[in-house]
Protein backbone atom coordinates (compact mmCIF):
# COMPACT_ATOMS: atom_id res chain seq x y z
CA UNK A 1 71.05 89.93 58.12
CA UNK A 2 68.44 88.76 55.63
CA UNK A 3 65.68 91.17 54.21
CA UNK A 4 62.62 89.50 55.96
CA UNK A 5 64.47 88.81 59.16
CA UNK A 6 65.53 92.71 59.78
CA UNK A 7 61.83 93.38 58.59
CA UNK A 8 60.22 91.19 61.58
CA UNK A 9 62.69 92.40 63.72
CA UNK A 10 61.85 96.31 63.44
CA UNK A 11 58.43 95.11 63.63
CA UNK A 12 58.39 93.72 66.96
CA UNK A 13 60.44 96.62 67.91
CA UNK A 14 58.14 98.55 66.87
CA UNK A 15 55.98 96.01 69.00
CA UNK A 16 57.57 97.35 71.96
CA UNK A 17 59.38 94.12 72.33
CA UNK A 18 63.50 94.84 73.26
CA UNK A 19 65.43 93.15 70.47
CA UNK A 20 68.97 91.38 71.33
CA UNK A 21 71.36 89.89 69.45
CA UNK A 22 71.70 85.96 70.00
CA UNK A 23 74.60 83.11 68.79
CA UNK A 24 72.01 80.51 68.69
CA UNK A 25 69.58 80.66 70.68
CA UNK A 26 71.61 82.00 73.80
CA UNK A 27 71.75 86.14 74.40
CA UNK A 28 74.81 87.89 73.76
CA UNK A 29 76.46 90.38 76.61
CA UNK A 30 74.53 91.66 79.12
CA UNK A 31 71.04 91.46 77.02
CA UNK A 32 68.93 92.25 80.16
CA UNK A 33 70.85 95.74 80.67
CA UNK A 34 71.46 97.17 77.06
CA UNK A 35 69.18 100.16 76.65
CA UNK A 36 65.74 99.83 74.64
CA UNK A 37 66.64 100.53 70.23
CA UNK A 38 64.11 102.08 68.88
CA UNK A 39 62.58 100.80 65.58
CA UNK A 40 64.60 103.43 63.76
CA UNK A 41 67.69 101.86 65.53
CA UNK A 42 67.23 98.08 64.84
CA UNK A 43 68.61 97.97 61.15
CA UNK A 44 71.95 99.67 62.51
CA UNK A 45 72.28 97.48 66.10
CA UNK A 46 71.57 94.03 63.64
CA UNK A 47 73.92 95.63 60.11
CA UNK A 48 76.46 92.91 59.58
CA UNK A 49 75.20 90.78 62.37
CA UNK A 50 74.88 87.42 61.00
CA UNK A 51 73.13 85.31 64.12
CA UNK A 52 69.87 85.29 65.64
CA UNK A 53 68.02 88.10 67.58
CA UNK A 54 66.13 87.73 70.32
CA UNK A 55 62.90 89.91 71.51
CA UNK A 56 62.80 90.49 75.60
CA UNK A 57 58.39 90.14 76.33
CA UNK A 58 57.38 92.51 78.62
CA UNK A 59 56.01 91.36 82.37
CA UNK A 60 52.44 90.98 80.64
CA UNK A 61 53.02 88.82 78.21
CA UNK A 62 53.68 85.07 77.75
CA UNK A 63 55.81 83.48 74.40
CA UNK A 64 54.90 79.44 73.28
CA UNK A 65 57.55 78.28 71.15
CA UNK A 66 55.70 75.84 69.14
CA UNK A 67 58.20 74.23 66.95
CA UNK A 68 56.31 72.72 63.85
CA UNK A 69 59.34 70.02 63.82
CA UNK A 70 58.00 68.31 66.54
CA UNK A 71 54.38 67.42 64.86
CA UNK A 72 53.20 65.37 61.96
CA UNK A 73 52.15 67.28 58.94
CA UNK A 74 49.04 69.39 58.88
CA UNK A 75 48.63 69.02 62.78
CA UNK A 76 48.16 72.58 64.01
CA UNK A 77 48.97 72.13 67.57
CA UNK A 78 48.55 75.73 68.19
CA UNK A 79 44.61 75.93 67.02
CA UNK A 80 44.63 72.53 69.24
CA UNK A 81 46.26 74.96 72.03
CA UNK A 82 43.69 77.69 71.59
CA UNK A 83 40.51 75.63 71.55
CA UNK A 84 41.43 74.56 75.15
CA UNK A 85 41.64 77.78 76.35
């Protein structure tokens, strides 16, 4: 796993978001009922793994997958987002 991705993942861990390991964007195994790693424990779960991971949001919080794909250039559809709340 790269450098920076390992490094965002033991910070959300650290987050207290679960991390999981994914083959695309789909979980792998039983993602819902593997025990919580620890921060300490994310760089030897995700050693060698060469997919995605996934973090698991706790029942508080809410993800937006903006994908910057989807918009033209310079358009910052999440600062659109937030001025309407």
């Amino acid at each position: 796993m790269k450098k920076e991705l390992l490094k965002q993942a033991i910070s959300f861990s650290k987050s207290g978001f679960r991390i999981f390991k994914c083959s695309g964007k789909r979980p792998c195994g039983a993602w819902r009922h593997n025990p919580y790693i620890t921060p300490d424990e994310v760089e030897e779960f995700l050693e060698g793994w060469t997919g995605n991971y996934g973090i698991a949001p706790t029942k508080n919080q809410l993800i937006i997958d903006i994908d910057p794909r989807n918009f033209e250039p310079g358009d910052m559809p999440h600062k659109r987002l937030f001025a309407a709340c």
